[in-house]
PDB file of N, CA and C in Angstrom:
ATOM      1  N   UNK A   1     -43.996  25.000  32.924  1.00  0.00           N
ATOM      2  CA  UNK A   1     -44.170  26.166  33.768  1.00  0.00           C
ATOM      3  C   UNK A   1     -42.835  26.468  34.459  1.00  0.00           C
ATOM      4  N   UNK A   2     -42.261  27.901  34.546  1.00  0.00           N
ATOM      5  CA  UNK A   2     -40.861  28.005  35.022  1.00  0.00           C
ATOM      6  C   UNK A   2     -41.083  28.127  36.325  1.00  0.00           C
ATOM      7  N   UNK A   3     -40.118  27.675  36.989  1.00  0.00           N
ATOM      8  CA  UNK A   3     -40.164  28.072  38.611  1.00  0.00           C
ATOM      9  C   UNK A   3     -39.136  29.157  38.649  1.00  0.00           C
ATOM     10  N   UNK A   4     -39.495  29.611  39.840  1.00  0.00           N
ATOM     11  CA  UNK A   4     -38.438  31.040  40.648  1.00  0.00           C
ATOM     12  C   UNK A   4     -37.965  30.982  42.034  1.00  0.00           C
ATOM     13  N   UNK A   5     -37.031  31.725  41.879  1.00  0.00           N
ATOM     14  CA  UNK A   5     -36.571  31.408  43.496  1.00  0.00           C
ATOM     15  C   UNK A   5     -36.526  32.780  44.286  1.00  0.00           C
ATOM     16  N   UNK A   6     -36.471  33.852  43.254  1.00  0.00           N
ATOM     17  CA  UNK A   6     -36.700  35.122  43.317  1.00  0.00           C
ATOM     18  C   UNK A   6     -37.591  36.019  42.684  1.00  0.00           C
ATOM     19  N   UNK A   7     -38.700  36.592  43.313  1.00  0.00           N
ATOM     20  CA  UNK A   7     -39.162  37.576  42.580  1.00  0.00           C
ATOM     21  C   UNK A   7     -38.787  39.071  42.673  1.00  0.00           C
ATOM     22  N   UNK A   8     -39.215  40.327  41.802  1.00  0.00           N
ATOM     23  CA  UNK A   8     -38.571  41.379  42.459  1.00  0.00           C
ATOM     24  C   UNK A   8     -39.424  42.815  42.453  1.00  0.00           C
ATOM     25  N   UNK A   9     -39.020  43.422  43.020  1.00  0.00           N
ATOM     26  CA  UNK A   9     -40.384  45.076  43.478  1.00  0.00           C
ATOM     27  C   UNK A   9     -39.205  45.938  42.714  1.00  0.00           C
ATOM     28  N   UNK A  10     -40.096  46.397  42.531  1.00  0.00           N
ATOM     29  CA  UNK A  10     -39.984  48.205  42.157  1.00  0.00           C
ATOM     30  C   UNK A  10     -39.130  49.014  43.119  1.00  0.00           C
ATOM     31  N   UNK A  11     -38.997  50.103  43.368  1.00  0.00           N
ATOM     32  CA  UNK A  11     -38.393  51.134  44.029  1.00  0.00           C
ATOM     33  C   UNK A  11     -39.874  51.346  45.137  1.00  0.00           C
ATOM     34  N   UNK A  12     -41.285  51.164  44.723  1.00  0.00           N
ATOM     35  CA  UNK A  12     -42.499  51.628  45.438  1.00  0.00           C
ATOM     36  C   UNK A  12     -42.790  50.465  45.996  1.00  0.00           C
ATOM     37  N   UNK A  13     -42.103  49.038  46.033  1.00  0.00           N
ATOM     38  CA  UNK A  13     -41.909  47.775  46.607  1.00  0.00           C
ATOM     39  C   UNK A  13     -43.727  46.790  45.693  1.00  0.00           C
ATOM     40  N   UNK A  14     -43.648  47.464  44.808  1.00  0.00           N
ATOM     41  CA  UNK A  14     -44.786  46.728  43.800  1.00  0.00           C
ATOM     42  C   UNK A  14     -43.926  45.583  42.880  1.00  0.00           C
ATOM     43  N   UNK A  15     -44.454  44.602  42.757  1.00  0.00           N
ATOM     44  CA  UNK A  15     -44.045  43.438  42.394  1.00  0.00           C
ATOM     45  C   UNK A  15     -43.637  43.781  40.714  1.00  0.00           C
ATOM     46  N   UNK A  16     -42.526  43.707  40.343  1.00  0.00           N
ATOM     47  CA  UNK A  16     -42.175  43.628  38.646  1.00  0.00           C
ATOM     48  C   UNK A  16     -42.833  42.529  37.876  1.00  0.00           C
ATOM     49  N   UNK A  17     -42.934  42.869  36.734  1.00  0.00           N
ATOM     50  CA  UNK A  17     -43.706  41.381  35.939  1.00  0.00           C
ATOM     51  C   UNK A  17     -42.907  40.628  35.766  1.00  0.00           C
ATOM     52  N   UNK A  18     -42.652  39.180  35.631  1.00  0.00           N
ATOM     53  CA  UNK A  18     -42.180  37.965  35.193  1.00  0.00           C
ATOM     54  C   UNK A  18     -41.173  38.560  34.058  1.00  0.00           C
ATOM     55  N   UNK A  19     -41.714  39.638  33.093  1.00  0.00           N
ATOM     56  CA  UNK A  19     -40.982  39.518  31.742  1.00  0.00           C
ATOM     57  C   UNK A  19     -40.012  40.964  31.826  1.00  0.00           C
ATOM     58  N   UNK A  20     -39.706  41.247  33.110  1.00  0.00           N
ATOM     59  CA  UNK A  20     -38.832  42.050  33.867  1.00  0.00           C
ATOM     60  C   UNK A  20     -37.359  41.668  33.430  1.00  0.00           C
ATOM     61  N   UNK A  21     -37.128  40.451  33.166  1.00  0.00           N
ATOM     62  CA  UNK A  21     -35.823  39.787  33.526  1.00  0.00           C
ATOM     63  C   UNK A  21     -35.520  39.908  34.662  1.00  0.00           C
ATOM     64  N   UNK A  22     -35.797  40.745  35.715  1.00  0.00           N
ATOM     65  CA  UNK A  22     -35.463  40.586  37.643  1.00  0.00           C
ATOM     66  C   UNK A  22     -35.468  39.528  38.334  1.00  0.00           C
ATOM     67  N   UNK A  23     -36.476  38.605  37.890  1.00  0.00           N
ATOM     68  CA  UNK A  23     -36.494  37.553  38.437  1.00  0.00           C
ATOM     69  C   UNK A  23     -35.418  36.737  38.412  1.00  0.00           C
ATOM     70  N   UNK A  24     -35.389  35.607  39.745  1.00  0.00           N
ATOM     71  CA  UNK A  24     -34.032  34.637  39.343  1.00  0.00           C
ATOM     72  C   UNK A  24     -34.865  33.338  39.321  1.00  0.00           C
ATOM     73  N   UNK A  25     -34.223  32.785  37.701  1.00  0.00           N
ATOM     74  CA  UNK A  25     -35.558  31.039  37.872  1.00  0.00           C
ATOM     75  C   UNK A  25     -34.514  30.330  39.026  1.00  0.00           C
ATOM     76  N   UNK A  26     -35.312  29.050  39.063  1.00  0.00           N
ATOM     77  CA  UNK A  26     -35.050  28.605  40.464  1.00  0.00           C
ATOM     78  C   UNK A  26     -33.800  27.396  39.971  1.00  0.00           C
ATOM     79  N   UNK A  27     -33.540  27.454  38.247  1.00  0.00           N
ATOM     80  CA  UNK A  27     -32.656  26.815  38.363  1.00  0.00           C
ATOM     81  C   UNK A  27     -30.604  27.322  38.269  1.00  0.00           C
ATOM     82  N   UNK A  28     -31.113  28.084  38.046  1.00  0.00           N
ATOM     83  CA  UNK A  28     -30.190  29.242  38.240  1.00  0.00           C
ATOM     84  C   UNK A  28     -29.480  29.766  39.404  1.00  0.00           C
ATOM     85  N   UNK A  29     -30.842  29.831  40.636  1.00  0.00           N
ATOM     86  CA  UNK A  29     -30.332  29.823  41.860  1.00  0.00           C
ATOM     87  C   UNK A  29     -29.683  28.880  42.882  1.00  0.00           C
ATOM     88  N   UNK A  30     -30.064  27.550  41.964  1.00  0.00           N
ATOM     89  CA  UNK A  30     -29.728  26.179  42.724  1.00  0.00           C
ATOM     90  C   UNK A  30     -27.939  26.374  42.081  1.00  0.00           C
ATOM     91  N   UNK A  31     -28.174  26.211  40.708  1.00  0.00           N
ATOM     92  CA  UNK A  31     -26.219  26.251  40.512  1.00  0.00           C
ATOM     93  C   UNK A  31     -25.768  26.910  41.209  1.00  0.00           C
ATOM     94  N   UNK A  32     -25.637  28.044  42.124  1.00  0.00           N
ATOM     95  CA  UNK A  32     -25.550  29.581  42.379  1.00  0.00           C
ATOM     96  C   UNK A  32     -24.840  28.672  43.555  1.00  0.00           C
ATOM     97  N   UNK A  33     -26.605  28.702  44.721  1.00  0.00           N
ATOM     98  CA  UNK A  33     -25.988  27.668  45.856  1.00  0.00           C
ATOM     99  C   UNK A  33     -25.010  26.564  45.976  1.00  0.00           C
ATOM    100  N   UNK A  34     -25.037  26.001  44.565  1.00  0.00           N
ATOM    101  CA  UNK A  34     -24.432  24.654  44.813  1.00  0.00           C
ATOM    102  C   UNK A  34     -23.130  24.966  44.795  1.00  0.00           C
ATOM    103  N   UNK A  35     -22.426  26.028  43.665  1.00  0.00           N
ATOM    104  CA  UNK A  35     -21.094  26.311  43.659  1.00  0.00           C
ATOM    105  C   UNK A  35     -20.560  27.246  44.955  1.00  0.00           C
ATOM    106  N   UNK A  36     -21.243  28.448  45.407  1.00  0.00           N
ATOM    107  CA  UNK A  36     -20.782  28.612  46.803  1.00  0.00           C
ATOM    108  C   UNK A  36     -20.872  27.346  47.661  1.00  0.00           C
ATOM    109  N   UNK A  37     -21.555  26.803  47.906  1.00  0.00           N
ATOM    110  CA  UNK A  37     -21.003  25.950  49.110  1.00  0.00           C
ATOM    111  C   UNK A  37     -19.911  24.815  48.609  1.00  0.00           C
ATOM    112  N   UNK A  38     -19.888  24.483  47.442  1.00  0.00           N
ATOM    113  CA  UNK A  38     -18.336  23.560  46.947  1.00  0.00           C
ATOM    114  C   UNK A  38     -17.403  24.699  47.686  1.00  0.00           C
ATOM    115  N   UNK A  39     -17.586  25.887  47.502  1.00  0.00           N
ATOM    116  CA  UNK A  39     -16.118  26.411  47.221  1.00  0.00           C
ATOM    117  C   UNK A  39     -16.363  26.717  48.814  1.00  0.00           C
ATOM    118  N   UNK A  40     -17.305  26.532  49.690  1.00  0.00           N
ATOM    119  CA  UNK A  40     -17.019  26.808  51.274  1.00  0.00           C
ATOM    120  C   UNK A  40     -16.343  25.607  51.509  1.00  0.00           C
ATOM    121  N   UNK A  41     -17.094  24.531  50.843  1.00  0.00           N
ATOM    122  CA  UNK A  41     -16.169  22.953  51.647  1.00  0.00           C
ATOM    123  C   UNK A  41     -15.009  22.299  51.163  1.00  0.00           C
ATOM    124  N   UNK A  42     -14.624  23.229  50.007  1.00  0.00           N
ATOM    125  CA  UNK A  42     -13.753  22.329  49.427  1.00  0.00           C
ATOM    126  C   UNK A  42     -12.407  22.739  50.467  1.00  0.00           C
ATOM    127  N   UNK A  43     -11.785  23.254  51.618  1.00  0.00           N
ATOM    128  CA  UNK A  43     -10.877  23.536  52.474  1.00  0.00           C
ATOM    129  C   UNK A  43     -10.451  22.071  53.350  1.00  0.00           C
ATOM    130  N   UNK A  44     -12.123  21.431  53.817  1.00  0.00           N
ATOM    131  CA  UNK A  44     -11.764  20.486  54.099  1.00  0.00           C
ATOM    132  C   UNK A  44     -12.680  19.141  53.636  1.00  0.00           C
ATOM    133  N   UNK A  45     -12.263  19.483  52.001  1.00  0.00           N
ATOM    134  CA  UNK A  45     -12.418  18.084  51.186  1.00  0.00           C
ATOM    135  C   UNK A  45     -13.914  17.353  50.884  1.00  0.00           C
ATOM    136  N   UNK A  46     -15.322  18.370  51.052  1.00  0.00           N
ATOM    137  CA  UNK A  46     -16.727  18.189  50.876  1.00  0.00           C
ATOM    138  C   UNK A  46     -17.077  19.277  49.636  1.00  0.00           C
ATOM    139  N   UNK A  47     -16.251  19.302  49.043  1.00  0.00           N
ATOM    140  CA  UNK A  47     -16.894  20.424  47.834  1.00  0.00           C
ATOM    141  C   UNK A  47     -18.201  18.916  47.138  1.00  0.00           C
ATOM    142  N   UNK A  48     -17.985  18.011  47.016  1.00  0.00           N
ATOM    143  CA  UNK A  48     -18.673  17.235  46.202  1.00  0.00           C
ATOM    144  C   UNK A  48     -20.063  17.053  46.644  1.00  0.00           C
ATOM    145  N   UNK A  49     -20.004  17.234  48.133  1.00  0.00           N
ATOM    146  CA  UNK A  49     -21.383  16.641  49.188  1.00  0.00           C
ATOM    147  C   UNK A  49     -21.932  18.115  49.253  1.00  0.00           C
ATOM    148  N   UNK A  50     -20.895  19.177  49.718  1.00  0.00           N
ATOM    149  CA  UNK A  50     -21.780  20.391  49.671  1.00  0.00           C
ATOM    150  C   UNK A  50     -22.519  20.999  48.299  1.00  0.00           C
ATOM    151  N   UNK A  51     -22.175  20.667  47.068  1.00  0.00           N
ATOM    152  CA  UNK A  51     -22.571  20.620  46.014  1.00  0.00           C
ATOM    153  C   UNK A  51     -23.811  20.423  45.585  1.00  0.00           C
ATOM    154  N   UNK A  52     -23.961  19.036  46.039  1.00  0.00           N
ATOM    155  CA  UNK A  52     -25.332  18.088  45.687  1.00  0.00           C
ATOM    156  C   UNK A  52     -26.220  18.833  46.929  1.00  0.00           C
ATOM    157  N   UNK A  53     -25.808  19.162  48.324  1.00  0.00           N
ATOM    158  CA  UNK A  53     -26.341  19.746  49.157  1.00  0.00           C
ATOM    159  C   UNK A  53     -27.528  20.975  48.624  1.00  0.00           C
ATOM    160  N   UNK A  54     -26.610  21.765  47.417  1.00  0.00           N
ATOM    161  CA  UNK A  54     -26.673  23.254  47.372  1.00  0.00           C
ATOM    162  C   UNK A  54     -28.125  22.695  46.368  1.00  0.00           C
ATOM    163  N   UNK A  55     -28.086  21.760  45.548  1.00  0.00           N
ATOM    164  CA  UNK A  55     -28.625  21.620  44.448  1.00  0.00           C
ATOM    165  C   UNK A  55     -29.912  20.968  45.253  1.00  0.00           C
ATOM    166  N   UNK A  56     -30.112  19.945  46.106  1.00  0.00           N
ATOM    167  CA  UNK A  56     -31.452  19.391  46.686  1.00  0.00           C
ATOM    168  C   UNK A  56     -31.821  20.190  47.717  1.00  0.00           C
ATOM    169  N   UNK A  57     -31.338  21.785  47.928  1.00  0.00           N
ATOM    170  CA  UNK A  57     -32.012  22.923  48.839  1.00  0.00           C
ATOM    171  C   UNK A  57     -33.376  22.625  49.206  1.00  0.00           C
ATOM    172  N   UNK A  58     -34.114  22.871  47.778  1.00  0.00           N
ATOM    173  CA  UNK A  58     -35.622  23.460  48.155  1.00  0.00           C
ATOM    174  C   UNK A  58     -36.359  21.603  48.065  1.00  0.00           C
ATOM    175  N   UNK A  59     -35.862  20.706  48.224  1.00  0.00           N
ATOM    176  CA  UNK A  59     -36.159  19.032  48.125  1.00  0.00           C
ATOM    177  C   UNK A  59     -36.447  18.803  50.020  1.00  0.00           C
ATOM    178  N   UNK A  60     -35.134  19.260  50.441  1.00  0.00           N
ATOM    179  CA  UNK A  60     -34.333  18.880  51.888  1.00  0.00           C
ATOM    180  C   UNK A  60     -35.396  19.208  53.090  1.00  0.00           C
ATOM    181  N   UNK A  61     -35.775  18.555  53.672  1.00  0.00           N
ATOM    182  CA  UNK A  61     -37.190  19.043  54.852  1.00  0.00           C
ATOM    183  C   UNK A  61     -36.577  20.127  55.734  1.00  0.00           C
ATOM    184  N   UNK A  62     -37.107  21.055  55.920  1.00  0.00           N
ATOM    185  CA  UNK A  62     -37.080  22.119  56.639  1.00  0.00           C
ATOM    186  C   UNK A  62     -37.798  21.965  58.410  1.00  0.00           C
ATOM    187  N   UNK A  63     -36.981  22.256  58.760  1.00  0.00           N
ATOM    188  CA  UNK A  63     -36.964  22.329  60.611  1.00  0.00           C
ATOM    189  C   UNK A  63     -36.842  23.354  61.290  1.00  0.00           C
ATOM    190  N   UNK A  64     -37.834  24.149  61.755  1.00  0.00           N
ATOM    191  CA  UNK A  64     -37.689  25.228  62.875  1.00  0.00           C
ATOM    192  C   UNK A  64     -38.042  24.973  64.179  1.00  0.00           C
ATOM    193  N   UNK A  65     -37.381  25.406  64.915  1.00  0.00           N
ATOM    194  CA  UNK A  65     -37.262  24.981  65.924  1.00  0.00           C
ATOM    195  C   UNK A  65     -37.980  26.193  66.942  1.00  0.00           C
ATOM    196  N   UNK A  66     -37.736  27.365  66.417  1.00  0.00           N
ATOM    197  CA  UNK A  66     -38.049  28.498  67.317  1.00  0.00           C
ATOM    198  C   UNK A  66     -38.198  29.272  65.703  1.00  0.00           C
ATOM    199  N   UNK A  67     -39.025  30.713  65.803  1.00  0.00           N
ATOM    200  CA  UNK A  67     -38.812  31.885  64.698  1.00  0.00           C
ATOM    201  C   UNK A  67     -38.460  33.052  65.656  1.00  0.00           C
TER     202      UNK A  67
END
């Protein structure tokens, strides 16, 4: 079963079908994350940690504190 990380609407904000190509699978979006944040940390020398960061996103426990 594929996962997604994005689904996408229409212009009338109605949901497109799966076989849209609009969608983004969710592994696609993880490389995505993982290489922006290398290339945020690599200035001061965490491209490797922000990497693995980008890639265990949707793993990593989530904390709100306030909405």
């Amino acid at each position: 079963m594929p996962y997604y990380a994005h689904t996408a609407d229409d212009e009338h904000g109605n949901r497109l079908p799966e076989s849209s190509g609009k969608w983004q699978p969710l592994d696609v979006h993880l490389r995505n994350v993982a290489s922006i944040a290398a290339k945020f940390a690599a200035p001061f020398g965490a491209s490797e940690e922000a990497c693995l960061a980008g890639l265990l996103l949707p793993v990593l426990p989530e904390r709100r504190t306030h909405q």
